[in-house]
Every structure is written in structure tokens, then in C-alpha cells.
PDB file of N, CA and C in Angstrom:
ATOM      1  N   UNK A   1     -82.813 -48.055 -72.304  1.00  0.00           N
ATOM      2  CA  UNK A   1     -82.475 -48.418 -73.665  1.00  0.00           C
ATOM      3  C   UNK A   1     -80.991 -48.141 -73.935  1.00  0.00           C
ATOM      4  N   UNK A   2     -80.902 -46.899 -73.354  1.00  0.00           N
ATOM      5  CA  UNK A   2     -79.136 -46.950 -73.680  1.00  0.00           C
ATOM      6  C   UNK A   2     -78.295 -47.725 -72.824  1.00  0.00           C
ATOM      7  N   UNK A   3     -78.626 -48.450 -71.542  1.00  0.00           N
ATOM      8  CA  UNK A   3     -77.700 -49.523 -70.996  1.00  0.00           C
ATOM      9  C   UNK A   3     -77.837 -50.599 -72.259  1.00  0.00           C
ATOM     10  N   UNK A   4     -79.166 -51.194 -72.509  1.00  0.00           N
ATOM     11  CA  UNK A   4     -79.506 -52.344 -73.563  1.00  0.00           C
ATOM     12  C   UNK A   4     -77.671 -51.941 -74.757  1.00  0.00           C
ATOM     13  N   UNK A   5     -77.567 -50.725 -75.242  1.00  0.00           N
ATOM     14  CA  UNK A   5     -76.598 -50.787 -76.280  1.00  0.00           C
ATOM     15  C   UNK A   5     -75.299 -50.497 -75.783  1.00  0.00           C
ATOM     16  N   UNK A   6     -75.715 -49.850 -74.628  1.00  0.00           N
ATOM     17  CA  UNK A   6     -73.913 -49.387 -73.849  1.00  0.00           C
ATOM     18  C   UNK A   6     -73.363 -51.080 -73.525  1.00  0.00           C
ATOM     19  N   UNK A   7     -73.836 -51.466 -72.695  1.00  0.00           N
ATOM     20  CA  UNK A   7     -73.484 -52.809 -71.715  1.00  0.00           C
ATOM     21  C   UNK A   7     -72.567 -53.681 -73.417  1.00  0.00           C
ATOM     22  N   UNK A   8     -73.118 -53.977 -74.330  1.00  0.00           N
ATOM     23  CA  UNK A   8     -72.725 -55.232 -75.284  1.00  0.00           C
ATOM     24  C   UNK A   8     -71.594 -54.172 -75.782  1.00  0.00           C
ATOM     25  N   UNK A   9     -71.727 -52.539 -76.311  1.00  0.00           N
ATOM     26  CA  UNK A   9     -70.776 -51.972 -76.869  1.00  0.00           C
ATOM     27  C   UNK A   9     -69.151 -52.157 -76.112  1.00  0.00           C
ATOM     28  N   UNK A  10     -69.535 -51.945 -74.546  1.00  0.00           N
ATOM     29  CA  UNK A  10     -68.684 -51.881 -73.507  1.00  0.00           C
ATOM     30  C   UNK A  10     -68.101 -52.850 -73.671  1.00  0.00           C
ATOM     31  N   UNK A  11     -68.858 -54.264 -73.346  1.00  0.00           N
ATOM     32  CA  UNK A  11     -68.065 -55.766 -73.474  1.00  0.00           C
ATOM     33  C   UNK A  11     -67.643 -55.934 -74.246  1.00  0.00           C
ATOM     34  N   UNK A  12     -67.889 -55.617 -76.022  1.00  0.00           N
ATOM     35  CA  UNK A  12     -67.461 -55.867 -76.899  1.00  0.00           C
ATOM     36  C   UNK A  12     -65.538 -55.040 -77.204  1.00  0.00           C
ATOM     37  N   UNK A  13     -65.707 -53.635 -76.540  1.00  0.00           N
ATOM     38  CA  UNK A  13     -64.634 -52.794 -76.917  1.00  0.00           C
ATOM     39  C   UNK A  13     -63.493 -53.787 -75.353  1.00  0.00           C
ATOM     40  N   UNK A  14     -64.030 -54.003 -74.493  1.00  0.00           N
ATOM     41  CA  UNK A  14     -63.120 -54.420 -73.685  1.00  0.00           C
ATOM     42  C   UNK A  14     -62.557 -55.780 -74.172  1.00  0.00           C
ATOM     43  N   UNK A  15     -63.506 -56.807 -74.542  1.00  0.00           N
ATOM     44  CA  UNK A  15     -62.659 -58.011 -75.039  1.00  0.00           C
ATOM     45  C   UNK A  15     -61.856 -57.629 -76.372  1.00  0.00           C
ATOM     46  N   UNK A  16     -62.092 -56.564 -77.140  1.00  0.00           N
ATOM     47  CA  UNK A  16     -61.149 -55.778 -78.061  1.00  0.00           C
ATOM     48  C   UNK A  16     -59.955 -55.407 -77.884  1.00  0.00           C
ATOM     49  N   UNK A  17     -60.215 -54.487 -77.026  1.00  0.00           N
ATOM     50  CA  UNK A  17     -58.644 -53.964 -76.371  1.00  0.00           C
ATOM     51  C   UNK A  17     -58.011 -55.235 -75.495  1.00  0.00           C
ATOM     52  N   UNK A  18     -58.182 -56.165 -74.733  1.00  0.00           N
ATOM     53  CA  UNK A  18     -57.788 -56.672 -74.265  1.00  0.00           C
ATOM     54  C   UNK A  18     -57.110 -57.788 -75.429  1.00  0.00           C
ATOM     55  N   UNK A  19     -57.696 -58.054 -76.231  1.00  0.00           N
ATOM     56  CA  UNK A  19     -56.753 -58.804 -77.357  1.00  0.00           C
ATOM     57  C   UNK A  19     -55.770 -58.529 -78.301  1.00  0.00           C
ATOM     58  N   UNK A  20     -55.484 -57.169 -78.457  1.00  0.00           N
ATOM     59  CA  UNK A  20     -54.883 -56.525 -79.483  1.00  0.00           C
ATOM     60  C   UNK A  20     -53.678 -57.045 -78.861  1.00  0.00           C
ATOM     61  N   UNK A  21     -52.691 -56.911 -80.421  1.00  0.00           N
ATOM     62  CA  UNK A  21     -51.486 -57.499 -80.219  1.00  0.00           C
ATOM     63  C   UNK A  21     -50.524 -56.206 -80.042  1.00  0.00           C
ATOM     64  N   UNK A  22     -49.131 -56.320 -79.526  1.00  0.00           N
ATOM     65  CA  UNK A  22     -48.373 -55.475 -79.540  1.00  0.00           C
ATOM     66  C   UNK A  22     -47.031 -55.598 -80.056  1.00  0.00           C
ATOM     67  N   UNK A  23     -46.500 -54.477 -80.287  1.00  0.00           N
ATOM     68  CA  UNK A  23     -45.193 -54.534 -81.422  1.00  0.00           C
ATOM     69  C   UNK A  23     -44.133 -54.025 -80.522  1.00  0.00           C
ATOM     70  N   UNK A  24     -42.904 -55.011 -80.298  1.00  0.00           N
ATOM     71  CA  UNK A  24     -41.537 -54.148 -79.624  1.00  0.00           C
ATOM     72  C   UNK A  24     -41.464 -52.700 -79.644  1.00  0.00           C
ATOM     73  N   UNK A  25     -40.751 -52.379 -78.779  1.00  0.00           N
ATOM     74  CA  UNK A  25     -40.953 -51.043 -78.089  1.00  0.00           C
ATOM     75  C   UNK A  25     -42.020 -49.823 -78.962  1.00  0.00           C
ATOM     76  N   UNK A  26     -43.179 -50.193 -78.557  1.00  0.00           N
ATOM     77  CA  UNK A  26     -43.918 -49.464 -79.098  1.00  0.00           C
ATOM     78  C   UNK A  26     -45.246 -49.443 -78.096  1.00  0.00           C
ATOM     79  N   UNK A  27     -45.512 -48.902 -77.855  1.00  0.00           N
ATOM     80  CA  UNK A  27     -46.425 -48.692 -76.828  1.00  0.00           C
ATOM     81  C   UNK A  27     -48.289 -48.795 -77.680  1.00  0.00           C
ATOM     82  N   UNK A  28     -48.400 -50.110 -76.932  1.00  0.00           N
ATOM     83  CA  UNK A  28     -49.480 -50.425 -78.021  1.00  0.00           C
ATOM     84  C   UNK A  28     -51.251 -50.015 -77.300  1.00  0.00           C
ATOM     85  N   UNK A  29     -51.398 -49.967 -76.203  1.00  0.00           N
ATOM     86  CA  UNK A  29     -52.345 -49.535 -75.463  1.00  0.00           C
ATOM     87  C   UNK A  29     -52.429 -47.741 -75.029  1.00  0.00           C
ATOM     88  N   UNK A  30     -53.288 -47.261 -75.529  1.00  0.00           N
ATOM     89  CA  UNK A  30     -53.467 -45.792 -75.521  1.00  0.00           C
ATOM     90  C   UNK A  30     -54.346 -45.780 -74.108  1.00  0.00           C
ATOM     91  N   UNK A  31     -55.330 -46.242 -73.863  1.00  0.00           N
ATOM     92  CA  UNK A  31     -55.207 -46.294 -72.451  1.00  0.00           C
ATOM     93  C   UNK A  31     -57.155 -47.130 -72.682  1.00  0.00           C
ATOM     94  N   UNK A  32     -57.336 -47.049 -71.530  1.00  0.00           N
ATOM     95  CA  UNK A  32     -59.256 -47.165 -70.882  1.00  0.00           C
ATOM     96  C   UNK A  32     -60.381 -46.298 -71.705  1.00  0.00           C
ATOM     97  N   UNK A  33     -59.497 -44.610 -71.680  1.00  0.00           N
ATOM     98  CA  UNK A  33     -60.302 -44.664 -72.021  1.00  0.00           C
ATOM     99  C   UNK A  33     -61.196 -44.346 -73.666  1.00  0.00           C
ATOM    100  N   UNK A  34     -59.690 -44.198 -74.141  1.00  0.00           N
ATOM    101  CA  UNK A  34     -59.522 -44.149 -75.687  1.00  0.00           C
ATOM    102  C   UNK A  34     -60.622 -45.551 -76.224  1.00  0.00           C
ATOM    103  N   UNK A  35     -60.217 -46.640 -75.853  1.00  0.00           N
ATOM    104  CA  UNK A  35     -60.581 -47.792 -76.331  1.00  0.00           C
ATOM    105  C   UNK A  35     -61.326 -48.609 -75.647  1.00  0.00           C
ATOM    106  N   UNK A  36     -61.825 -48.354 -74.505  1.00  0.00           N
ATOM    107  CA  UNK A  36     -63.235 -48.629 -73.633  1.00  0.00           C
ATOM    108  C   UNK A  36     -64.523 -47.743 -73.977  1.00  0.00           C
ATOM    109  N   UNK A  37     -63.788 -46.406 -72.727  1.00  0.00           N
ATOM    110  CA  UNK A  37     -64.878 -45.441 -72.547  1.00  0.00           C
ATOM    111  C   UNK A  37     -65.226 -44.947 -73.631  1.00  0.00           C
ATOM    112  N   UNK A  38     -64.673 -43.972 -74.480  1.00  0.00           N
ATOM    113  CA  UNK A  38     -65.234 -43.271 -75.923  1.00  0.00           C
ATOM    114  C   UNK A  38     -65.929 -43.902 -76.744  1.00  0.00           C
ATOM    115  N   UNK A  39     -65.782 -45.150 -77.250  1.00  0.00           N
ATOM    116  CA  UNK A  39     -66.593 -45.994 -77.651  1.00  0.00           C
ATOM    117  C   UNK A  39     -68.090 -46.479 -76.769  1.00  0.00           C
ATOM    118  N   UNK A  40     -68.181 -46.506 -75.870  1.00  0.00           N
ATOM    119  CA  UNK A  40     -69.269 -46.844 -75.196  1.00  0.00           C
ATOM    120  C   UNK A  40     -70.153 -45.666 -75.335  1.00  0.00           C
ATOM    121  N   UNK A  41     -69.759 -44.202 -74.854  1.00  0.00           N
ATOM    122  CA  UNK A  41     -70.373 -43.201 -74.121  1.00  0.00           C
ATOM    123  C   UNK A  41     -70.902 -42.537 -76.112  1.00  0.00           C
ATOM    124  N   UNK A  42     -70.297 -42.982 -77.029  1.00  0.00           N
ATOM    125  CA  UNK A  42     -70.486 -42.406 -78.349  1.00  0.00           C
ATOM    126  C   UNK A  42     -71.702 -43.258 -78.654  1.00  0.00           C
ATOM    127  N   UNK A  43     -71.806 -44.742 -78.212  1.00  0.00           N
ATOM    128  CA  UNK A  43     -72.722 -45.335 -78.690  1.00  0.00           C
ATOM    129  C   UNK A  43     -74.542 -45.254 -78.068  1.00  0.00           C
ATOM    130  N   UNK A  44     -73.434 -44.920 -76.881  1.00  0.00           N
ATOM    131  CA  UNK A  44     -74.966 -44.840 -75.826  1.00  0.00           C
ATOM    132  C   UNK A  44     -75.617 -43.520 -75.793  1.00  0.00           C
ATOM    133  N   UNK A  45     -75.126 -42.076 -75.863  1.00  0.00           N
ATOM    134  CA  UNK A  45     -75.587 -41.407 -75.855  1.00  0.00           C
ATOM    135  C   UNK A  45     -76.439 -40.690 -76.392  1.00  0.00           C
ATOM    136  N   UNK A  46     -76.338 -40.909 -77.819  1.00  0.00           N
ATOM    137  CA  UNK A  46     -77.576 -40.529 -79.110  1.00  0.00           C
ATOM    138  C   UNK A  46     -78.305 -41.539 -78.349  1.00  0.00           C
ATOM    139  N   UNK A  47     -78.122 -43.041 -78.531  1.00  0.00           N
ATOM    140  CA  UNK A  47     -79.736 -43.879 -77.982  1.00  0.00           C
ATOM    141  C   UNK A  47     -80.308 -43.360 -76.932  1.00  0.00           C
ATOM    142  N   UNK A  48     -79.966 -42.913 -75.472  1.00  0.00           N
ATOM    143  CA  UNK A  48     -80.783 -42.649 -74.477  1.00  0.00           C
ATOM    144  C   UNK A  48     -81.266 -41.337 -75.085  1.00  0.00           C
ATOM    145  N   UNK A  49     -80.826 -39.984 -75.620  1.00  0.00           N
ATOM    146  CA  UNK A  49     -81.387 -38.803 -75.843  1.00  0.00           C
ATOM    147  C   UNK A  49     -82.295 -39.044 -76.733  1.00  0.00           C
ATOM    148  N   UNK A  50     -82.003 -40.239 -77.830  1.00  0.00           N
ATOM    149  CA  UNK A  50     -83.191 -40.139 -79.156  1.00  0.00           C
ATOM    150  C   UNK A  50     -84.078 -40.980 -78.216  1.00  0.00           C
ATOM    151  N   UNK A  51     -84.127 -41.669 -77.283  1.00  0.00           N
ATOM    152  CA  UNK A  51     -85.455 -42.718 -77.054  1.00  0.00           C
ATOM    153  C   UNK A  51     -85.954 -41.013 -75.980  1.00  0.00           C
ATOM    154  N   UNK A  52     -85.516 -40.610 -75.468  1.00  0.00           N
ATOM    155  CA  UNK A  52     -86.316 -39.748 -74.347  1.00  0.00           C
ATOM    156  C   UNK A  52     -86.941 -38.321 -75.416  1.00  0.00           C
ATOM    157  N   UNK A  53     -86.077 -38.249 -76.167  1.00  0.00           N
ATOM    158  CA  UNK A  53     -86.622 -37.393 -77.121  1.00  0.00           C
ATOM    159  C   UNK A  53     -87.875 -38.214 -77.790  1.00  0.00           C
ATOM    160  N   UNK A  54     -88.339 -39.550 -78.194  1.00  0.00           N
ATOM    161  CA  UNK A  54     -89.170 -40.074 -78.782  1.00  0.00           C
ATOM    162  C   UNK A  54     -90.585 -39.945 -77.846  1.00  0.00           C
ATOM    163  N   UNK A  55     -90.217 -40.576 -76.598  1.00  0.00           N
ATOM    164  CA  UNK A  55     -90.814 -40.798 -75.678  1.00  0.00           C
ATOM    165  C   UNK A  55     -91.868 -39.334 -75.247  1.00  0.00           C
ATOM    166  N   UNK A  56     -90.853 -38.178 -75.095  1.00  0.00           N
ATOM    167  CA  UNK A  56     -91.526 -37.173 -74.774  1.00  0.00           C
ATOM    168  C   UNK A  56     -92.200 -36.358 -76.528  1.00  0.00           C
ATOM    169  N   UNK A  57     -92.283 -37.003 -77.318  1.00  0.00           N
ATOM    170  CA  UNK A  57     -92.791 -37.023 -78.347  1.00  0.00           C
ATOM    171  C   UNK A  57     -94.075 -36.924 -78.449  1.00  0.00           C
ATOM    172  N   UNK A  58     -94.190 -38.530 -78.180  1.00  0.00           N
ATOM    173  CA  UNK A  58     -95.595 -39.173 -78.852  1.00  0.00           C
ATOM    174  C   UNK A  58     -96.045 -39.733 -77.546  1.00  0.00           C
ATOM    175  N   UNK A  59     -95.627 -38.725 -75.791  1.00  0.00           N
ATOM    176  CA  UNK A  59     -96.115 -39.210 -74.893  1.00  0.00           C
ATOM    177  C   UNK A  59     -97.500 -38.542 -74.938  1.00  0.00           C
ATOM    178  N   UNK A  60     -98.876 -39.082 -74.214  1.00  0.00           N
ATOM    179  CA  UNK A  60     -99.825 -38.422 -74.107  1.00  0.00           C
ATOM    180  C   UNK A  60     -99.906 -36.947 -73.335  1.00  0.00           C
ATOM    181  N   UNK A  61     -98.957 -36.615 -72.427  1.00  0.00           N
ATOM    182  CA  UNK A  61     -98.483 -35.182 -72.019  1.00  0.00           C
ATOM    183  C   UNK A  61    -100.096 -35.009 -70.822  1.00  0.00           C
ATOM    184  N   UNK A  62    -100.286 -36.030 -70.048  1.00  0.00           N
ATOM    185  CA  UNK A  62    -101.831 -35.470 -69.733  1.00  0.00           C
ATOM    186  C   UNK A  62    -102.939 -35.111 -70.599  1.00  0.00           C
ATOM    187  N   UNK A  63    -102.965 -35.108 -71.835  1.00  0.00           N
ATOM    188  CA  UNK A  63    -104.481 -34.362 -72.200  1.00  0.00           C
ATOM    189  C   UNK A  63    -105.229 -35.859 -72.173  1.00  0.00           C
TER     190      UNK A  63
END
């Protein structure tokens, strides 16, 4: 479940950063992983812990 929201977050922040415009001497790209990675790993990580947290919830546990 958290690839399902990482994967579109990921594509979405990369065709992002890859379009931003830039201004004379000004350094307009902070880098990968400011504006890739942090965004991905923020989006995905509550979803995989809340679905495994759900999962081991309302799993039947053996009884």
C-alpha cells in the first residue's frame, strides 16, 4: 500500500522539480533529495505503518 502512494508521490515530485524555473545567478535546485526523496518517504511512511498497524489490528491473530 505504501508503494500504491510512494510510486505517483515520487513521479509527481520528480516531474515537479524537473520543471521548475530558474532565476540568474541563483541557484535554483536544492538538490534530490529535498525535492524528490523527503516528499516521497513523508508520504509513504504513515501509509505503510497505518495499513500494518490496521492489519495487525483487526487480523484474526490465530484464535
Amino acid at each position: 500500500m505504501a508503494a500504491l502512494i510512494g510510486f505517483p508521490v515520487f513521479a509527481f515530485a520528480t516531474l515537479a522539480a524537473s520543471l521548475g524555473d530558474c532565476m540568474p545567478d541563483v541557484e535554483c535546485h536544492p538538490g534530490f533529495w529535498l525535492e524528490v526523496g523527503l516528499p516521497t518517504i513523508l508520504a509513504a511512511t504513515p501509509v505503510g505503518f497505518g495499513v500494518r498497524w490496521l492489519v495487525n489490528r483487526y487480523s484474526d491473530r490465530g484464535r
